[in-house]
Protein backbone atom coordinates (compact mmCIF):
# COMPACT_ATOMS: atom_id res chain seq x y z
CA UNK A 1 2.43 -0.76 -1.29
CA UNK A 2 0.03 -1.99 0.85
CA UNK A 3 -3.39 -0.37 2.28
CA UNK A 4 -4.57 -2.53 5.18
CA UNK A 5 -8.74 -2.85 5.02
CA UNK A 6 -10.48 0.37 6.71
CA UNK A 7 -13.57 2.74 6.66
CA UNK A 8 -12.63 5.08 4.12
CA UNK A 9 -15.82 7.17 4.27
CA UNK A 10 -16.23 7.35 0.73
CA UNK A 11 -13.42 9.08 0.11
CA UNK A 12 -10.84 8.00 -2.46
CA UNK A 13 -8.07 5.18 -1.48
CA UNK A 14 -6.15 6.24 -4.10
CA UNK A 15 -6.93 9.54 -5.29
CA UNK A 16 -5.65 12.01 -8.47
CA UNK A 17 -2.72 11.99 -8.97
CA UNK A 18 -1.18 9.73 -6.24
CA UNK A 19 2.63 9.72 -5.71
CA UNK A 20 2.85 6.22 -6.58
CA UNK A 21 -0.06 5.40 -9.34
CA UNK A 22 -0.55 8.99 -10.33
CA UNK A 23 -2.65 7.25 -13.59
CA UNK A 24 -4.73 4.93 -11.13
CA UNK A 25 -7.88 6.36 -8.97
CA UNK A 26 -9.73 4.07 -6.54
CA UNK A 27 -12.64 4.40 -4.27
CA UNK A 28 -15.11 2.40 -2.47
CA UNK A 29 -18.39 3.52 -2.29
CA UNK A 30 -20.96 2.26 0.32
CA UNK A 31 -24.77 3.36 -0.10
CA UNK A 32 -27.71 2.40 1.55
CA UNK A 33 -31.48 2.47 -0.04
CA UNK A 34 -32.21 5.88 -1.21
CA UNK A 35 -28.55 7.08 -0.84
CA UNK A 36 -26.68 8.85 -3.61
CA UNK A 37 -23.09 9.75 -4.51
CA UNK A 38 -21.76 12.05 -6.77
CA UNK A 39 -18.48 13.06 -8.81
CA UNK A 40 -16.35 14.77 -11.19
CA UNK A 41 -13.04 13.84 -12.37
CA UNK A 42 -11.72 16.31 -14.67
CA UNK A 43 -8.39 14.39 -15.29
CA UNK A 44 -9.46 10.72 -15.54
CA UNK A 45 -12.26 8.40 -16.73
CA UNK A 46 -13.51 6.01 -15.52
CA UNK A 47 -15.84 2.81 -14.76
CA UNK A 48 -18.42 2.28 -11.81
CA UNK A 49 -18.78 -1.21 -10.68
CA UNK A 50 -21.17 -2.86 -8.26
CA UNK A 51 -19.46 -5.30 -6.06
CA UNK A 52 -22.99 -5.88 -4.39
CA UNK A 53 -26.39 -4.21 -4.48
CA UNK A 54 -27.76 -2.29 -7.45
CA UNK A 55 -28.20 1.53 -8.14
CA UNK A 56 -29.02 3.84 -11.21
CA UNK A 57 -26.74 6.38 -12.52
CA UNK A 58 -26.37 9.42 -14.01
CA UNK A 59 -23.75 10.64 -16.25
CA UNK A 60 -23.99 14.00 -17.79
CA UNK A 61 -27.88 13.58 -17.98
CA UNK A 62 -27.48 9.74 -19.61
CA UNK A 63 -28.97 7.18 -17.42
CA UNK A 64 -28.33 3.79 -17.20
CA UNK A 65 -30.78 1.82 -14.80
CA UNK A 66 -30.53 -1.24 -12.27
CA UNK A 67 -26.94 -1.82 -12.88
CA UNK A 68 -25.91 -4.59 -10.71
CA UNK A 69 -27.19 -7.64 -9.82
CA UNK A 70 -24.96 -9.35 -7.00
CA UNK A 71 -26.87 -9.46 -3.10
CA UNK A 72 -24.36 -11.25 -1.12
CA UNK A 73 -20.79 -10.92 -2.43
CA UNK A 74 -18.43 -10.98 -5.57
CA UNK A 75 -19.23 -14.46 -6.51
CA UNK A 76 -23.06 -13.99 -5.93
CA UNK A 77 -23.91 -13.64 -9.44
CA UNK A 78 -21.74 -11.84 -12.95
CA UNK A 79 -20.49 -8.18 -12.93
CA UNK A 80 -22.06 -5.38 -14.55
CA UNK A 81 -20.51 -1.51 -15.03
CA UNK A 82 -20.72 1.90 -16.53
CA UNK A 83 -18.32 3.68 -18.23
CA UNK A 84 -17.72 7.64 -17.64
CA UNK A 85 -16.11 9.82 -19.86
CA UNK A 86 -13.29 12.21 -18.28
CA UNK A 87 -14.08 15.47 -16.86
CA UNK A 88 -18.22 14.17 -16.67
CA UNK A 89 -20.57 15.04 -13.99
CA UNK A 90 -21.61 11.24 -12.25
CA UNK A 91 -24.28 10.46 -9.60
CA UNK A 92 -25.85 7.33 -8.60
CA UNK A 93 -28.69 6.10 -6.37
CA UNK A 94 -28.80 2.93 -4.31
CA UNK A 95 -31.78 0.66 -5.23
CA UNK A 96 -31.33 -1.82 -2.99
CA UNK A 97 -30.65 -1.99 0.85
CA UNK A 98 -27.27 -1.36 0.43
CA UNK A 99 -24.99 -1.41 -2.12
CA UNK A 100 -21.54 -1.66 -1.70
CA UNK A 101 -20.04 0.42 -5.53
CA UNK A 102 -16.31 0.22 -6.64
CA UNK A 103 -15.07 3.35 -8.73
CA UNK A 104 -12.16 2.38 -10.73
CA UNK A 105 -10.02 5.18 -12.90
CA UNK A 106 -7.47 5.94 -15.50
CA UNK A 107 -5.56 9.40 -16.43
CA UNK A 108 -7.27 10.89 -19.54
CA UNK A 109 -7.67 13.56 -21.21
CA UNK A 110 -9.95 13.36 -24.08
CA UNK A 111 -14.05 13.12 -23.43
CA UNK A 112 -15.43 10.18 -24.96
CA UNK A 113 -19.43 8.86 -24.59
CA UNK A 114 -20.65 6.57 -21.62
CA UNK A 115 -21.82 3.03 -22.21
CA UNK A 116 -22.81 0.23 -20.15
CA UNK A 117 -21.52 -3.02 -19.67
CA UNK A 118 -24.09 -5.88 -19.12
CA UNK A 119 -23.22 -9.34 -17.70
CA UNK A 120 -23.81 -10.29 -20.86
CA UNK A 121 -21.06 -8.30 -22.35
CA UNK A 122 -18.33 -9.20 -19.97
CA UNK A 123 -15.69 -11.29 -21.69
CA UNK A 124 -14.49 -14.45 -19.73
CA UNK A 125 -11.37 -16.03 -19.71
CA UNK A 126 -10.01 -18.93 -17.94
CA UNK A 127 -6.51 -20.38 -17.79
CA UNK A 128 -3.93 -22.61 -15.75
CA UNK A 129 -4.32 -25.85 -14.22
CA UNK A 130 -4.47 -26.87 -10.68
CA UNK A 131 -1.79 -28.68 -11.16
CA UNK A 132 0.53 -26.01 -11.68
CA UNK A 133 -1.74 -24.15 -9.07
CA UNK A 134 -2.28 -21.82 -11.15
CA UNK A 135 -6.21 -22.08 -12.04
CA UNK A 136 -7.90 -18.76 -12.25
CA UNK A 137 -10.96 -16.89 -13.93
CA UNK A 138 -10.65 -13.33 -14.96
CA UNK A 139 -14.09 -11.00 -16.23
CA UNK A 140 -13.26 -8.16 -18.17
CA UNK A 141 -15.41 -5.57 -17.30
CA UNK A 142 -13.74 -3.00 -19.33
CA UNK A 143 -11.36 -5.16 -22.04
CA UNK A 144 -10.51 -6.02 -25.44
CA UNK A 145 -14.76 -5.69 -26.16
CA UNK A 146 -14.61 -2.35 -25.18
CA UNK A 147 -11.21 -1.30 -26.67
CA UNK A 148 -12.57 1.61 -29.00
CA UNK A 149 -14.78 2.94 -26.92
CA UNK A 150 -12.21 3.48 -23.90
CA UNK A 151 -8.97 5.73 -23.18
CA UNK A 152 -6.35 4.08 -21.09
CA UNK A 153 -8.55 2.37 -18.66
CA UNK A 154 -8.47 -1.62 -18.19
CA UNK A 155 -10.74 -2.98 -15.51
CA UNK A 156 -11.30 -6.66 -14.37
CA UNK A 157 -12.46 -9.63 -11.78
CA UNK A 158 -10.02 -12.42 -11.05
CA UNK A 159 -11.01 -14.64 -9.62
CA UNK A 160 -8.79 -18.05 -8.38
CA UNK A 161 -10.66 -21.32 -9.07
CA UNK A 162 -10.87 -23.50 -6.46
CA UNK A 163 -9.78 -23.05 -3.11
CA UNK A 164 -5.59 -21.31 -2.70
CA UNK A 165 -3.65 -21.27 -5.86
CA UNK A 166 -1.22 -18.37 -6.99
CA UNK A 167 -1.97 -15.72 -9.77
CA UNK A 168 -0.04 -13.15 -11.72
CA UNK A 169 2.63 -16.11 -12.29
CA UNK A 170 4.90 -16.19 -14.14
CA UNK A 171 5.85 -13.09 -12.21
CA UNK A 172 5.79 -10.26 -14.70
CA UNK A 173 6.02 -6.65 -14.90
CA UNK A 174 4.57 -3.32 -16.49
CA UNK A 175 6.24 -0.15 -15.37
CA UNK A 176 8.18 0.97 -17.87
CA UNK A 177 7.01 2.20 -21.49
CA UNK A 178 9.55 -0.02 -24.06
CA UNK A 179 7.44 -1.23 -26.69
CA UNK A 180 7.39 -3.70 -28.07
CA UNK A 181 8.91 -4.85 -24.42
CA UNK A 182 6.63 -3.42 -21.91
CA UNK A 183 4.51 -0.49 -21.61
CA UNK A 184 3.77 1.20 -18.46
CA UNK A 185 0.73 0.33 -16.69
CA UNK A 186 -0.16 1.67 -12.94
CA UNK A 187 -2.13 -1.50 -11.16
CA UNK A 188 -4.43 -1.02 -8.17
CA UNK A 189 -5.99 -4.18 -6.59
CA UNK A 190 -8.58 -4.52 -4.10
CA UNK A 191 -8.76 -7.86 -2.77
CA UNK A 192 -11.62 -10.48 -1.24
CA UNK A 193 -11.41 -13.77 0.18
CA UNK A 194 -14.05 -16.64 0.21
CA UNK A 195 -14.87 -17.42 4.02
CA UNK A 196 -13.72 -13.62 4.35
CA UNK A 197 -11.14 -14.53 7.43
CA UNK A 198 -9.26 -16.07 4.49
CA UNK A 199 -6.16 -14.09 3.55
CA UNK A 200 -3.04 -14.46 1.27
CA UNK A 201 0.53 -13.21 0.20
CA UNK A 202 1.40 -10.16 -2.26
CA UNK A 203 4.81 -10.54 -3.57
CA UNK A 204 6.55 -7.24 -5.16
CA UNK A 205 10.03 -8.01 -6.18
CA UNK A 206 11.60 -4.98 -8.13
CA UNK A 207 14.30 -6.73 -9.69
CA UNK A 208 15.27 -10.23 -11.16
CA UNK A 209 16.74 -12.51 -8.69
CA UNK A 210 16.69 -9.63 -5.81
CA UNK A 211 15.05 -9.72 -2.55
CA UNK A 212 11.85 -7.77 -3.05
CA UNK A 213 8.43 -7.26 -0.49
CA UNK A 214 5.67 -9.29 0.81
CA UNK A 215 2.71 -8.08 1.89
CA UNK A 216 0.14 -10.08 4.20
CA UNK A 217 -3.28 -9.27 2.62
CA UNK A 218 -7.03 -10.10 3.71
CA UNK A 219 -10.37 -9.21 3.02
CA UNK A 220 -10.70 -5.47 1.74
CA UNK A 221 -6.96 -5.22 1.05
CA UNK A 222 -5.51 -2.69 -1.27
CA UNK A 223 -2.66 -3.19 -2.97
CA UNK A 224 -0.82 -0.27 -5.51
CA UNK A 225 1.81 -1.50 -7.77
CA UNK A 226 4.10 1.32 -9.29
CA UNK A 227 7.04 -0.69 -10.65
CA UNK A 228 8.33 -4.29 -9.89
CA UNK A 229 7.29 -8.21 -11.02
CA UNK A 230 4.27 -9.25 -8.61
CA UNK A 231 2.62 -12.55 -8.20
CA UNK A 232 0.08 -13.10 -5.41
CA UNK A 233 -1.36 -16.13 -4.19
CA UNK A 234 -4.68 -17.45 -1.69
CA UNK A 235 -3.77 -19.68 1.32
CA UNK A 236 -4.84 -23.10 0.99
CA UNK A 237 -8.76 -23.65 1.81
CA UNK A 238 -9.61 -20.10 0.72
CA UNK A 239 -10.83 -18.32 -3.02
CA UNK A 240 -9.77 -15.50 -4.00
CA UNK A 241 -10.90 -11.91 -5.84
CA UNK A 242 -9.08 -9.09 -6.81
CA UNK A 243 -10.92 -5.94 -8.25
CA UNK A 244 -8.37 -4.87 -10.93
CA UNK A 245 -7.57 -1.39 -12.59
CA UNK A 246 -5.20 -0.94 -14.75
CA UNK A 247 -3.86 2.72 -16.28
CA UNK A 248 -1.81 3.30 -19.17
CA UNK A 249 0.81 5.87 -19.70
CA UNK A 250 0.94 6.24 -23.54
CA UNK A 251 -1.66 3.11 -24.97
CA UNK A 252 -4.38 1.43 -23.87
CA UNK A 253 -2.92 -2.26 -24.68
CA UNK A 254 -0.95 -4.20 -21.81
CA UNK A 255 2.34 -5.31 -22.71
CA UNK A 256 4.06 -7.77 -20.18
CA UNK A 257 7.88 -8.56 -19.44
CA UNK A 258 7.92 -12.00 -17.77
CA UNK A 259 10.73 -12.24 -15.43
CA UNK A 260 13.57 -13.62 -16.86
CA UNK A 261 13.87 -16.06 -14.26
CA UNK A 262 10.82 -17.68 -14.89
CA UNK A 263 9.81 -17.41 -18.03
CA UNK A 264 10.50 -20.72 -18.55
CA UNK A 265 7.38 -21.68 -16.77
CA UNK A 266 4.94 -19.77 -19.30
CA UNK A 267 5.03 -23.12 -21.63
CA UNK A 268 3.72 -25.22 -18.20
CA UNK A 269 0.37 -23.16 -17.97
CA UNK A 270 -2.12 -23.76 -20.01
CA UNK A 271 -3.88 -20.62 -22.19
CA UNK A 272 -1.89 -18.23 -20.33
CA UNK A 273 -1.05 -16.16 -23.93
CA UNK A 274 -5.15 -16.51 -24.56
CA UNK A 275 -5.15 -14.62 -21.24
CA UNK A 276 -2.15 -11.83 -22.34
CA UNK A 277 -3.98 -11.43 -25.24
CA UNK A 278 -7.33 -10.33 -23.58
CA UNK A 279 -5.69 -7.34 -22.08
CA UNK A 280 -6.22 -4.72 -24.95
């Protein structure tokens, strides 16, 4: 499914317990200097991430100052986050002239303790080649680093190096809990594209070698994947971004089944298990 870009207020884009990624929640938060915003989620925990500005939060009397360091946009500079535990009172203040503040979730139910994550912490990986167009950088805000001090909740930055290029190829899926197959995995995306009249194509294909969807997206696109295989790739001339949550049903760890069709074409992409394996 796809959101087109709009004002949402500050109120959720995909809130608890959504029909189609009831274990996702996604908002967009948009501050300006002195501003604060506050929350509770008493099913989910989850991560707050600066796309641009800086602010100090709050969570259940911890604090965690100047987190966030990017002034113009998502490739102005690393990502930094904070991690709140479900069911945990969360307010933060805008330091800056405005701050722009992604909340990303994931169904929970136990309470564990907050941390940050630094710019130093986040955990890089880079794989493909532009020959197979296929060159992309992911940050893990919230990965395998942080996998025993987190629930169910992956977060990360792709990012496509270079200008157009595809990602999430070899189309694969995670919607259905089969281990050691696949485990299910709700995805949310928010997407951003460098000069931000770019724009680009979300495939969603819910079976091998059957028509599926295509979605047109652009700057501030959301984009909710329940079930189906789902590449996505930038027009030529333009970089890409896609804010990334990921929600698992019974585990933490992401398990992938590559389309059958073209799973072939895992062998032509260079590192692309270092990637799989980053997603823990």
């Amino acid at each position: 499914m796809h959101i087109a870009p709009y004002d949402n207020k500050n109120i959720p884009i995909v809130d608890v317990n959504h029909d189609l990624v009831p274990l996702n929640y996604f908002n967009i938060v948009k501050l300006f200097k002195g501003e604060n915003f506050k929350y509770r989620l008493s099913q989910y925990e989850s991560c707050i991430v600066p796309a641009t500005g800086t602010i100090d939060i709050d969570i259940g009397g911890q604090k965690f100052d100047s987190i966030g360091n990017r002034s113009l946009d998502v490739w102005n500079g690393e990502p930094e986050g904070v991690y709140a535990p479900t069911d945990t009172p969360v307010c933060f203040e805008c330091l800056t002239d405005t701050a722009e503040i992604f909340i990303a979730g994931a169904k929970y139910d136990k309470v564990l303790e907050p941390f940050e994550v630094r710019s130093q912490d986040i955990d890089l990986v880079q794989y493909g080649s532009d020959d197979t167009k296929t060159h992309r950088k992911i940050k893990h805000i919230l990965g395998a680093n942080q996998r025993d001090q987190v629930g169910r909740l992956l977060v990360s930055e792709l990012y496509t190096v270079g200008s157009g290029g595809w990602s999430g190829f070899p189309s694969h899926k995670h919607d259905t809990d089969r281990l050691p197959e696949e485990t299910r995995h709700d995805e949310t995306y928010n997407f951003r594209f460098k000069p931000d009249y770019g724009s680009g194509l979300q495939m969603l294909q819910r079976e091998d070698n059957k028509p599926g969807d295509a979605y047109h997206i652009m700057d501030g696109s959301t984009v909710i994947i329940d079930k189906g295989y789902h590449p996505c790739c930038a027009l030529p001339g333009y970089e890409m971004y896609y804010f990334t949550i990921l929600g698992g049903l019974s585990q933490r760890p992401l398990k992938q089944f590559f389309q059958p069709t073209h799973e072939e074409q895992l062998s032509t992409i260079p590192g692309i298990m270092d990637m799989v394996a980053k997603f823990k």
